[in-house]
C-alpha atoms as a PDB file:
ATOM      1  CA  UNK A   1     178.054   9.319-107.896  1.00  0.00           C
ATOM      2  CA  UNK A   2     175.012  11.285-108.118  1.00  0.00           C
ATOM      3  CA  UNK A   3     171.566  10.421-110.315  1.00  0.00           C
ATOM      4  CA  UNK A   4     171.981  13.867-111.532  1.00  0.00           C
ATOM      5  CA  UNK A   5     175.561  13.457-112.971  1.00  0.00           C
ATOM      6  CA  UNK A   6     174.602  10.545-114.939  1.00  0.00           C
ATOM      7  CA  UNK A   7     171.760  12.440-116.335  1.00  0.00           C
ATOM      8  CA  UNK A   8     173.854  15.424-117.203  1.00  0.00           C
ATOM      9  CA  UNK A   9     175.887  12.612-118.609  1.00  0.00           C
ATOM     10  CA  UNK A  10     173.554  11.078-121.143  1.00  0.00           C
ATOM     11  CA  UNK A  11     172.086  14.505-122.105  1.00  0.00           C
ATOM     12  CA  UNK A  12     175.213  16.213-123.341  1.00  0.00           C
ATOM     13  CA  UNK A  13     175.534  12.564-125.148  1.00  0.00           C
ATOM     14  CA  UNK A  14     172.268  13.073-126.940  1.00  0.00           C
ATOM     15  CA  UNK A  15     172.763  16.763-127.739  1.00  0.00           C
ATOM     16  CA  UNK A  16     176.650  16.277-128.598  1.00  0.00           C
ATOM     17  CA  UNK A  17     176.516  19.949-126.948  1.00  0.00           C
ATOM     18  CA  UNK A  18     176.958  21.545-123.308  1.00  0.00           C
ATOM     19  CA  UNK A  19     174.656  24.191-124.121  1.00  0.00           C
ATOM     20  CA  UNK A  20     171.863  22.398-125.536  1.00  0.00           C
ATOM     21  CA  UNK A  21     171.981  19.746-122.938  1.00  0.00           C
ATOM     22  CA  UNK A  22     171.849  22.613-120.519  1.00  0.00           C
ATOM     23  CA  UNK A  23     168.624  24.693-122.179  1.00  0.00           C
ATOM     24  CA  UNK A  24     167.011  20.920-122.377  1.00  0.00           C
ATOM     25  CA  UNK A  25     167.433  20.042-119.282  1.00  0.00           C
ATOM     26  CA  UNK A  26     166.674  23.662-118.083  1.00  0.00           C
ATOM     27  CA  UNK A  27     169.597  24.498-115.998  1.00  0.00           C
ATOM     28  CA  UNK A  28     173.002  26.669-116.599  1.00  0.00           C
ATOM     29  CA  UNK A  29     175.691  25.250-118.487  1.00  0.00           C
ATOM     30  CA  UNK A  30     178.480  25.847-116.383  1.00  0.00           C
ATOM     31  CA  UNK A  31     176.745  23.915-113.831  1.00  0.00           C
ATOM     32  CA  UNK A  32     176.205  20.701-116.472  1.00  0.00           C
ATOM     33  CA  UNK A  33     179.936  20.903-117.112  1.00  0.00           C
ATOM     34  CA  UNK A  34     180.727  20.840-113.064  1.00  0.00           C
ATOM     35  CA  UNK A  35     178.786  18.301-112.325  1.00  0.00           C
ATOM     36  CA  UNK A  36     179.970  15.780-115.343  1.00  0.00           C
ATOM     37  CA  UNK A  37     183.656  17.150-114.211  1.00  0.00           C
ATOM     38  CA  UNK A  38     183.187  15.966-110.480  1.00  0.00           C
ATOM     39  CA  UNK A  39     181.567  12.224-112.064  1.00  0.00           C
ATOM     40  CA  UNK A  40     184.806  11.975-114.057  1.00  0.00           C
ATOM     41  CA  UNK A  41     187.018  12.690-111.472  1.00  0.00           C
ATOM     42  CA  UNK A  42     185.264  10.275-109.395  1.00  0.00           C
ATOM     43  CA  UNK A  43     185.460   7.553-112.040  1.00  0.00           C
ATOM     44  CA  UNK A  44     189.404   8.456-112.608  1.00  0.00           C
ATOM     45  CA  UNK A  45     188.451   8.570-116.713  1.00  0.00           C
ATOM     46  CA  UNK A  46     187.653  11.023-119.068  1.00  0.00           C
ATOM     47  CA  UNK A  47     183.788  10.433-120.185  1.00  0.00           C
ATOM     48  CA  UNK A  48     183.981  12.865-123.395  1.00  0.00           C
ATOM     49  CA  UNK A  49     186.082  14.414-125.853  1.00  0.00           C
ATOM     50  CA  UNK A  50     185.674  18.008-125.845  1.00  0.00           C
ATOM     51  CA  UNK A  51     188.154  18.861-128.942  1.00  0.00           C
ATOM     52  CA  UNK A  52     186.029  19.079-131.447  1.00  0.00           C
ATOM     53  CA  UNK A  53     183.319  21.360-132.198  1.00  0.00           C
ATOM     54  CA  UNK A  54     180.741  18.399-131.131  1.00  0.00           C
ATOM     55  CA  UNK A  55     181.043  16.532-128.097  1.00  0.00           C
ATOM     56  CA  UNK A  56     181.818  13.171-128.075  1.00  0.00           C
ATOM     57  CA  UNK A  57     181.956  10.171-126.052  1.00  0.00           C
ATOM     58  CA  UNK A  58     185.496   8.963-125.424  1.00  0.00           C
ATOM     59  CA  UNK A  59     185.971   5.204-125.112  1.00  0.00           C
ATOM     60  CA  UNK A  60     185.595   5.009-121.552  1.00  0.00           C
ATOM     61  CA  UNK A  61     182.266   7.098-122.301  1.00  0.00           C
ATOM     62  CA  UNK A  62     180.814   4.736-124.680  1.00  0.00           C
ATOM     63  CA  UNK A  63     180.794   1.991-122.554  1.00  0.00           C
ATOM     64  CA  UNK A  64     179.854   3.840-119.417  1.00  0.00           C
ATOM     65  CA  UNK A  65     176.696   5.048-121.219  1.00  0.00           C
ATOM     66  CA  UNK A  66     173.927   2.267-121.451  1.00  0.00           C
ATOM     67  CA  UNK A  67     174.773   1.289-117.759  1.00  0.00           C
ATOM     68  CA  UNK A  68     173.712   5.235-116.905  1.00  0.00           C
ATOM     69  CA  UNK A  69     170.822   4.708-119.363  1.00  0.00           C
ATOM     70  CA  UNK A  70     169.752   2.029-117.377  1.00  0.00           C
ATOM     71  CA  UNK A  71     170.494   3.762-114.044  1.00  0.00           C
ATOM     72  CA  UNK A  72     168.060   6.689-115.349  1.00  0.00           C
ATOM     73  CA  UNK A  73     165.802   3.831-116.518  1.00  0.00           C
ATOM     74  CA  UNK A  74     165.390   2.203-113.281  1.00  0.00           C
ATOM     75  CA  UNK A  75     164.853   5.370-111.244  1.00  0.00           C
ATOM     76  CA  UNK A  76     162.214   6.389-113.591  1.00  0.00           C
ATOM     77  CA  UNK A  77     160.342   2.690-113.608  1.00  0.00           C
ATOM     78  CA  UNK A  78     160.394   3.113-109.678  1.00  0.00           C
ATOM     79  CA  UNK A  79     158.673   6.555-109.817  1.00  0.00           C
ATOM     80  CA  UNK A  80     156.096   4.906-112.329  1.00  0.00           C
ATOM     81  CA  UNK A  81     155.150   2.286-110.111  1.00  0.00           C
ATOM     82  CA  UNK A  82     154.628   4.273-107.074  1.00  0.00           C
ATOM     83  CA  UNK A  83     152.417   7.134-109.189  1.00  0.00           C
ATOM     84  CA  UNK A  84     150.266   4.023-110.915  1.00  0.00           C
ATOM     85  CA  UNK A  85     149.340   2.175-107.521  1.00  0.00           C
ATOM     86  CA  UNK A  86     148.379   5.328-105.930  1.00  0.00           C
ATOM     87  CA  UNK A  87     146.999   6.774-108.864  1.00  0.00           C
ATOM     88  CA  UNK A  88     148.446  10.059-109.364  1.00  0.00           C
ATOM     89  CA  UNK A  89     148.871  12.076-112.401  1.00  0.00           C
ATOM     90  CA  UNK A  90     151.676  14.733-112.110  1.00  0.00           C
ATOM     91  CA  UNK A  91     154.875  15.117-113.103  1.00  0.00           C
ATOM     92  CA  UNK A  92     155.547  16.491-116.749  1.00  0.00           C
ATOM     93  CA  UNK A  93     154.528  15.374-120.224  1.00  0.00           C
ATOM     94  CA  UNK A  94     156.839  16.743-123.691  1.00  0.00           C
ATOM     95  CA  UNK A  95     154.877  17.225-126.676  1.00  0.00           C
ATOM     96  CA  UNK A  96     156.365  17.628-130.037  1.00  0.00           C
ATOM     97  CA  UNK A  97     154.517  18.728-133.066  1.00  0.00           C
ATOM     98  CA  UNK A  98     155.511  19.617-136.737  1.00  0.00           C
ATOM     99  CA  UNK A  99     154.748  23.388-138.288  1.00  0.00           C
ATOM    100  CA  UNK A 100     151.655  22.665-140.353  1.00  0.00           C
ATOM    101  CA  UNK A 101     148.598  20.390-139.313  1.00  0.00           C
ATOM    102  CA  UNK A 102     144.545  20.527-138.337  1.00  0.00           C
ATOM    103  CA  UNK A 103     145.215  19.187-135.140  1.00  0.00           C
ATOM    104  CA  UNK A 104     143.904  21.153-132.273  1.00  0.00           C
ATOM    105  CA  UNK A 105     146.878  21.367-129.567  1.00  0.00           C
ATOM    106  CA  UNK A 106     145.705  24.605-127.802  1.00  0.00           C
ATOM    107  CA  UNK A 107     142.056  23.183-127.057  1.00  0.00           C
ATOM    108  CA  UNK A 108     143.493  19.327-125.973  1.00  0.00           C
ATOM    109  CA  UNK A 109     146.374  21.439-124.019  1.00  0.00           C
ATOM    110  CA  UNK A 110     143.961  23.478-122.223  1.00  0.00           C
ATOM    111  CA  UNK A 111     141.624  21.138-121.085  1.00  0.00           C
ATOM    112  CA  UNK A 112     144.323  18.500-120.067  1.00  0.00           C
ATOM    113  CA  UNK A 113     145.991  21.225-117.637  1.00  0.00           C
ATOM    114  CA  UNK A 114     142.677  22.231-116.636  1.00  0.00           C
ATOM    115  CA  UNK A 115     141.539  18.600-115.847  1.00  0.00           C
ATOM    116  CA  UNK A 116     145.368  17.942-114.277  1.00  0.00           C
ATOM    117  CA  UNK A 117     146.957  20.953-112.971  1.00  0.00           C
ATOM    118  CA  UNK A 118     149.585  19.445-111.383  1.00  0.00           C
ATOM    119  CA  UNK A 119     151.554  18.859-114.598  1.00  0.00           C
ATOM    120  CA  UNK A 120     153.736  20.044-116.346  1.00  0.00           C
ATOM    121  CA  UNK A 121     153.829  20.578-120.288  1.00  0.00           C
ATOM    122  CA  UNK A 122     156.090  21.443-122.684  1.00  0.00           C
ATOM    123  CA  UNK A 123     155.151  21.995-126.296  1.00  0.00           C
ATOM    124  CA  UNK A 124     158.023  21.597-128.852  1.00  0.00           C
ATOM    125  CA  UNK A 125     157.757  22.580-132.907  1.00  0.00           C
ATOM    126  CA  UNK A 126     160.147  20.720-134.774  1.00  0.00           C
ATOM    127  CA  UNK A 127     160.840  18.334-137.960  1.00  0.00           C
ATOM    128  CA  UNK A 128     159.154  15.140-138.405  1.00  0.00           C
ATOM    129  CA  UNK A 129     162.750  13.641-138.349  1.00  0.00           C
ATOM    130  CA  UNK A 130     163.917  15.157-135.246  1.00  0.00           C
ATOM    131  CA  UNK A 131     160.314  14.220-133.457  1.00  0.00           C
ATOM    132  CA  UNK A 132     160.540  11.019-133.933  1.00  0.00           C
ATOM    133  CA  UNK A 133     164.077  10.790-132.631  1.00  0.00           C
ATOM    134  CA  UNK A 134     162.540  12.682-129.893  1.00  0.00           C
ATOM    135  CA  UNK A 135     160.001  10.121-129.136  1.00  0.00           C
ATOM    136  CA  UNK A 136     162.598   6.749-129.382  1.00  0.00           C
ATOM    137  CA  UNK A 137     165.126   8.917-127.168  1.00  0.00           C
ATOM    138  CA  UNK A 138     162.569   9.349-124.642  1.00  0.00           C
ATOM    139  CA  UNK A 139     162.596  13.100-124.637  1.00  0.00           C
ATOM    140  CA  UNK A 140     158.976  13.518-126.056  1.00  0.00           C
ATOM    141  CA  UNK A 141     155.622  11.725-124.791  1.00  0.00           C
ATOM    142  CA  UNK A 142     153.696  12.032-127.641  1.00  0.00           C
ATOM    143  CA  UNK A 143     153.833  14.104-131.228  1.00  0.00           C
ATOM    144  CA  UNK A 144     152.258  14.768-134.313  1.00  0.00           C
ATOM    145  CA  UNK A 145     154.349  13.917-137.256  1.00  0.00           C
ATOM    146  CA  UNK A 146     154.301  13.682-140.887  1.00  0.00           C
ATOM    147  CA  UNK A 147     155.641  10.830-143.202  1.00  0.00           C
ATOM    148  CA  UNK A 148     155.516   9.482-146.402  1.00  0.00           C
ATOM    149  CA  UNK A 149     154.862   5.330-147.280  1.00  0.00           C
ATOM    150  CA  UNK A 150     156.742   4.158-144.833  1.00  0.00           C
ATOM    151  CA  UNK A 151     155.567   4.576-140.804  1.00  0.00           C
ATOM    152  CA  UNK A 152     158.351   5.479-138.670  1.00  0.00           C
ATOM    153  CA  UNK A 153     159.585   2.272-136.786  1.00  0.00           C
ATOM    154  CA  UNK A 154     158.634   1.709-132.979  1.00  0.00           C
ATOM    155  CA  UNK A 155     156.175   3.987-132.989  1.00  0.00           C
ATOM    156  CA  UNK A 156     152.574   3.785-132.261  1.00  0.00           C
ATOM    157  CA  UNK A 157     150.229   5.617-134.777  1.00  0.00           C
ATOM    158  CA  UNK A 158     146.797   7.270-134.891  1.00  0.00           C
ATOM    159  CA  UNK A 159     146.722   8.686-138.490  1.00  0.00           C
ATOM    160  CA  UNK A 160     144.983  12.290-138.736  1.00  0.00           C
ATOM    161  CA  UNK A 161     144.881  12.638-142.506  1.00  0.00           C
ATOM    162  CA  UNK A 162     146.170  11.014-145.201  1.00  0.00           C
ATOM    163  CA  UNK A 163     146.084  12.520-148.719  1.00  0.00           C
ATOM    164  CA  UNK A 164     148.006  12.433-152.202  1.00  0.00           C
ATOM    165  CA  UNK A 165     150.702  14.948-152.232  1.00  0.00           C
ATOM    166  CA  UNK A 166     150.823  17.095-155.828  1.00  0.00           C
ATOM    167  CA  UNK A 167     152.759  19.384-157.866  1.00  0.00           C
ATOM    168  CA  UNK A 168     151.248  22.743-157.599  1.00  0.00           C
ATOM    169  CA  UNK A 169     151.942  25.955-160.330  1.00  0.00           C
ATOM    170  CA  UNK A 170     150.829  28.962-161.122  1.00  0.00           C
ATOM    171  CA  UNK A 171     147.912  29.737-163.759  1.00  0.00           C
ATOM    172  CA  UNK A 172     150.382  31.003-165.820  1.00  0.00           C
ATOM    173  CA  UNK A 173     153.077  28.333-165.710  1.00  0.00           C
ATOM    174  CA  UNK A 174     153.266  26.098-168.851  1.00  0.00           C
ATOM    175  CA  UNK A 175     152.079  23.028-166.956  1.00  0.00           C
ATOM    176  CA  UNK A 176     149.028  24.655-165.639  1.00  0.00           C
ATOM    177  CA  UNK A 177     147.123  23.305-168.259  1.00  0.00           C
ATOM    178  CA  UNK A 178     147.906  19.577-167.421  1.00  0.00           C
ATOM    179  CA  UNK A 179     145.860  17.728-164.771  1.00  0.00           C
ATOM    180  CA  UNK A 180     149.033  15.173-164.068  1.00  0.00           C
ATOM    181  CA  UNK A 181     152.320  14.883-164.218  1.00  0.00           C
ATOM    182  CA  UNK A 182     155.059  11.754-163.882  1.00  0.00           C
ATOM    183  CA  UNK A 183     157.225  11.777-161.295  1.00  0.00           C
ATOM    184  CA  UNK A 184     160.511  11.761-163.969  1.00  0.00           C
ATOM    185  CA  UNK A 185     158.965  14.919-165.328  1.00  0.00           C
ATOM    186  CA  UNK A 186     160.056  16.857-162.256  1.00  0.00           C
ATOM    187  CA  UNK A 187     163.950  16.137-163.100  1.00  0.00           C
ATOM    188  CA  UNK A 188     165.607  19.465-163.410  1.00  0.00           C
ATOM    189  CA  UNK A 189     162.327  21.462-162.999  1.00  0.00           C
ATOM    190  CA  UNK A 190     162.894  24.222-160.090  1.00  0.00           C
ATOM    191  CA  UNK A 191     161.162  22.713-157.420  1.00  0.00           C
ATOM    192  CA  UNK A 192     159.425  24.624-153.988  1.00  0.00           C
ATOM    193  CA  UNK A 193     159.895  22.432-150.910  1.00  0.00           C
ATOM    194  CA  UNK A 194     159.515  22.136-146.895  1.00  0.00           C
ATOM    195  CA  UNK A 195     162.944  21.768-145.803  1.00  0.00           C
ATOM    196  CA  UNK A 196     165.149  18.255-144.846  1.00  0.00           C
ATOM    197  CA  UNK A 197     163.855  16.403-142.287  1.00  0.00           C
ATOM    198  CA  UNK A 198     159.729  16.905-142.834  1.00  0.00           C
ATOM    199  CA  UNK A 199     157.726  14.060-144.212  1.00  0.00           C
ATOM    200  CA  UNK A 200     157.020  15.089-147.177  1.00  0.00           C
ATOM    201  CA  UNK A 201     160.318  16.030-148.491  1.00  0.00           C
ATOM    202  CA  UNK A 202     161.819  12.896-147.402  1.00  0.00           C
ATOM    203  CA  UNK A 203     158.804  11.255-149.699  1.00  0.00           C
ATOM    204  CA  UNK A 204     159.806  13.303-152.568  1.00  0.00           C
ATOM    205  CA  UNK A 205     164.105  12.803-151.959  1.00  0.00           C
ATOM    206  CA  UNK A 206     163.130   8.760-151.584  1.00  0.00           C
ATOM    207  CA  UNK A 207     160.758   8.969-154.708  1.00  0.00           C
ATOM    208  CA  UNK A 208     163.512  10.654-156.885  1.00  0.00           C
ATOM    209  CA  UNK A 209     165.825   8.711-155.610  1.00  0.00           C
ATOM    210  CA  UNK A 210     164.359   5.357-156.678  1.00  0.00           C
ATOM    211  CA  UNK A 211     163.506   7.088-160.025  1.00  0.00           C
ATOM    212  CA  UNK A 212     167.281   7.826-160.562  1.00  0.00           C
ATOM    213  CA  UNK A 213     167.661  11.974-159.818  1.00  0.00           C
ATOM    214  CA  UNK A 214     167.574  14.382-157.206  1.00  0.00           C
ATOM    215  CA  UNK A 215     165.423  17.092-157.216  1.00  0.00           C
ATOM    216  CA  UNK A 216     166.192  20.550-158.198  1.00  0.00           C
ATOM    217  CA  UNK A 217     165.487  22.466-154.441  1.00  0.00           C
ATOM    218  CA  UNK A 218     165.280  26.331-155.747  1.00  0.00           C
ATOM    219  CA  UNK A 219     163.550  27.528-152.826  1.00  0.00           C
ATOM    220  CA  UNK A 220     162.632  25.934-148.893  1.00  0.00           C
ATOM    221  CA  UNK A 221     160.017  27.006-146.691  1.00  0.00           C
ATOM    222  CA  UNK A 222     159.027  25.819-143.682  1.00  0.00           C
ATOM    223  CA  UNK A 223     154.813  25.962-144.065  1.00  0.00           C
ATOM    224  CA  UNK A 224     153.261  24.301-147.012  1.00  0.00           C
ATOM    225  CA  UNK A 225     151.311  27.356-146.769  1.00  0.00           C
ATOM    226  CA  UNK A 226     154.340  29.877-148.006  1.00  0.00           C
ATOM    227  CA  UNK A 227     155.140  26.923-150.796  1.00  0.00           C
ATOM    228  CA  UNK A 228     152.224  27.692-152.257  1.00  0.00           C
ATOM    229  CA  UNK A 229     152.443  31.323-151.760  1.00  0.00           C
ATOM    230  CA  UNK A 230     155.909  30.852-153.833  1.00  0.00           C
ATOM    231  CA  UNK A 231     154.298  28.692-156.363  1.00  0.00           C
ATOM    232  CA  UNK A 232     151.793  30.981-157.104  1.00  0.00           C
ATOM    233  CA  UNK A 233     153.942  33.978-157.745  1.00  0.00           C
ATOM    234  CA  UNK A 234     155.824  31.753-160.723  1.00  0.00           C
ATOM    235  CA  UNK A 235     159.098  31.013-159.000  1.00  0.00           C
ATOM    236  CA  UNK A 236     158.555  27.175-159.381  1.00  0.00           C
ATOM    237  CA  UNK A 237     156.587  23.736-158.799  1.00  0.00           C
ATOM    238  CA  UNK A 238     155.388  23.571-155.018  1.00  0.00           C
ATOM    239  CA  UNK A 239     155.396  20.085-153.687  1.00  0.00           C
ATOM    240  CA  UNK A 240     152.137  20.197-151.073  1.00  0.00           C
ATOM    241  CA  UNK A 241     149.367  18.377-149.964  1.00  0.00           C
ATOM    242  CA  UNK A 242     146.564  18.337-152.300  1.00  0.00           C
ATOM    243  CA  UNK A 243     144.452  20.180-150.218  1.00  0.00           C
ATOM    244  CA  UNK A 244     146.505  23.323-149.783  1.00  0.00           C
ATOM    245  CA  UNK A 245     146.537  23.394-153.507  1.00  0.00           C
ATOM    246  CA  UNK A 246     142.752  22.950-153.848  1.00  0.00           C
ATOM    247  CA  UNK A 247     142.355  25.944-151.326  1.00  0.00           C
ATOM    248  CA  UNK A 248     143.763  28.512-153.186  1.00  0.00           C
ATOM    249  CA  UNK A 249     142.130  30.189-156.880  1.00  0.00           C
ATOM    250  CA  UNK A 250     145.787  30.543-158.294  1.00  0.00           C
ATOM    251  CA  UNK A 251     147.110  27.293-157.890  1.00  0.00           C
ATOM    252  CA  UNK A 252     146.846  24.760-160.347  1.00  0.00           C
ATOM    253  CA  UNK A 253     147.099  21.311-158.616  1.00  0.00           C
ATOM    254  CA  UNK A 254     149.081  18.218-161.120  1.00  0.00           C
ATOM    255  CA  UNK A 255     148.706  14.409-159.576  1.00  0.00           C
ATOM    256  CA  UNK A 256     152.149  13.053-159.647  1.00  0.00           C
ATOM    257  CA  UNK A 257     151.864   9.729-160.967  1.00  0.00           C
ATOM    258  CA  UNK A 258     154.406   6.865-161.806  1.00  0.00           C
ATOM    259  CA  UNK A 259     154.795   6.847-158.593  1.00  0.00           C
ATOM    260  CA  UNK A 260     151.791   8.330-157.415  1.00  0.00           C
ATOM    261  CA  UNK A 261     152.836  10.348-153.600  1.00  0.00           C
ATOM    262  CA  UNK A 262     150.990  10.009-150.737  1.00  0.00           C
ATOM    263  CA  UNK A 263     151.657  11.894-147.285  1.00  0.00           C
ATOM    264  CA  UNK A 264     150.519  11.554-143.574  1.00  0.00           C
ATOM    265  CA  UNK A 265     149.996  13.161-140.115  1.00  0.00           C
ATOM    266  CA  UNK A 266     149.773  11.375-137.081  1.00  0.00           C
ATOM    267  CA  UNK A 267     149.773  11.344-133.569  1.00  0.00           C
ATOM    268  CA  UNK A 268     152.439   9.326-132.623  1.00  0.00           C
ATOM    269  CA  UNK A 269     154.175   7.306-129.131  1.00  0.00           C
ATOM    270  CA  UNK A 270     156.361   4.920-128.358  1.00  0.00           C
ATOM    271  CA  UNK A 271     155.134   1.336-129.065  1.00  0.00           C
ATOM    272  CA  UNK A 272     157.357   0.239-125.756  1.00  0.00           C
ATOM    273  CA  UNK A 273     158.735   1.018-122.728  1.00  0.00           C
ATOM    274  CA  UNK A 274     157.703   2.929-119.478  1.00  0.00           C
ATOM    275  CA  UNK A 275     154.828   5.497-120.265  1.00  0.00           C
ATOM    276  CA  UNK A 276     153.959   8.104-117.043  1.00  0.00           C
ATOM    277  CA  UNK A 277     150.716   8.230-116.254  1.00  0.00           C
ATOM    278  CA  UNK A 278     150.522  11.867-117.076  1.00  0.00           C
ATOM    279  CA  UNK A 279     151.855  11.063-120.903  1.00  0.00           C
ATOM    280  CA  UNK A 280     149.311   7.926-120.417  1.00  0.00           C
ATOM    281  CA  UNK A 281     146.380  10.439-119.821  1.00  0.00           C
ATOM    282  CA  UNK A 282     147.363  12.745-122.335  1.00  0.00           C
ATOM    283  CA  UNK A 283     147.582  10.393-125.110  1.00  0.00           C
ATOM    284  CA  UNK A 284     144.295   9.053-124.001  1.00  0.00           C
ATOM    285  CA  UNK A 285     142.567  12.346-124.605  1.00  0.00           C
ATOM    286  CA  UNK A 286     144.242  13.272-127.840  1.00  0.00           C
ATOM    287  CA  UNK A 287     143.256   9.935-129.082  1.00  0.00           C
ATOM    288  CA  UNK A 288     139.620  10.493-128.127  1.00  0.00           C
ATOM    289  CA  UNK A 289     139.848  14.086-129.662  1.00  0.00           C
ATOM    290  CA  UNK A 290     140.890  12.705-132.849  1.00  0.00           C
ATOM    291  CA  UNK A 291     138.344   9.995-132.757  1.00  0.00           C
ATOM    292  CA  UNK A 292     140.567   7.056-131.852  1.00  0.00           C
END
């Protein structure tokens, strides 16, 4: 039994897919599917259930999976120790980040690698959702996510902004002249939204939910930016920060009120477990960027 199997092992898990397990962990899929082949045989079971069109963990799989968790666990706490008493920063550090923020990555990337050439960085663009799974899965170091009133569990937090989120229209929509609007006013208006999964839509879904509908999603895009672009063409009611509204001359920015919205960004990490020194450094500087 190699370290490498079991790793193979728990990323196909994670991804539910050869392929993607193989582009994560950045080496050909046919050899992922050898390797995880040769640990099976080894082990006399079958780990996972390649029928479907997802993979799965069979029975055996399930419960063979925290012990290689822990395996990869160990392995890694060893390599921490070592690179903490001697003080080295290499190695690699993820970063995940959503599509739309103020935060600076190219500058705090650049001068990071230029003060610690030695490692590695990846830079990832995703949802808020799938970032934060990201971070409790161990896959990312550090990201900058958005949410609504309720912080992410686990996570550590160093809040960038934090500002109400409004319904935006055109100057020639029929609500234009209003300065506010109630949340239960939005029920069956054609809405303009960022797409499942981002902070702020999962604000408005849990907002509408409580208020007893679900909102009418005419169009998705995945930049508050084009939302606004879309609202101010008259194809609908843009759900955006207030300040993207405020930017433009031919938006029209309505407070929702009853219950009034209110949106995030962060920096985010994991509140526990093993950090690298290279992800320590890193979230050291962005902290200090950001004013922490």
């Amino acid at each position: 039994m190699e370290l490498r199997q079991l790793e193979y092992f728990v990323a196909v898990v994670e991804e539910a897919n050869f392929t993607r397990a193989a582009e994560r962990l950045h080496v050909a899929q046919p050899g992922v599917s050898a390797q995880i082949r040769r640990l099976e045989r080894e082990l006399g079971q079958e780990l996972l259930d390649r029928s479907g069109r997802s993979v799965r963990t069979t029975e055996v799989g399930a419960a063979v999976l925290p012990y290689a968790r822990a395996a990869l666990a160990a392995v890694s706490g060893v390599r921490l120790t070592v690179e903490e008493l001697t003080g080295l920063v290499r190695g690699h550090v993820a970063i995940g980040t959503v599509t739309s923020h103020n935060v600076d990555l190219p500058t705090l990337l650049a001068d990071f690698h230029e003060d610690h050439p030695a490692v590695e960085i990846t830079l990832t663009e995703d949802s808020s959702d799938r970032l934060v799974e990201g971070l409790r899965g161990g896959r990312l170091d550090a990201a900058v996510i958005a949410f609504g009133t309720t912080p992410p569990p686990g996570l550590a937090l160093h809040i960038v902004t934090e500002e109400p989120v409004v319904a935006a229209v055109g100057p020639d929509h029929e609500l234009a002249k209003r300065s506010t609007i109630p949340l239960d006013a939005l029920r069956d208006r054609v809405l303009i939204s960022l797409p499942q999964g981002t902070g702020i839509r999962s604000l408005l879904n849990e907002a509408c939910a409580a208020a007893g509908f679900a909102p009418h999603i005419a169009f998705e895009a995945g930049t508050p930016t084009v939302l606004a672009q879309l609202a101010a063409r008259g194809l609908g009611i843009a759900i955006v920060p207030e300040g993207i509204a405020k930017r433009r001359d031919d938006l029209r920015a309505l407070t929702i009120t009853r219950p009034a919205l209110r949106g995030a960004l962060a920096l985010a990490w994991r509140a526990e477990g093993p950090v690298s020194p290279a992800a320590r450094a890193l979230i050291g500087r962005a902290r200090r960027l950001l004013g922490a």
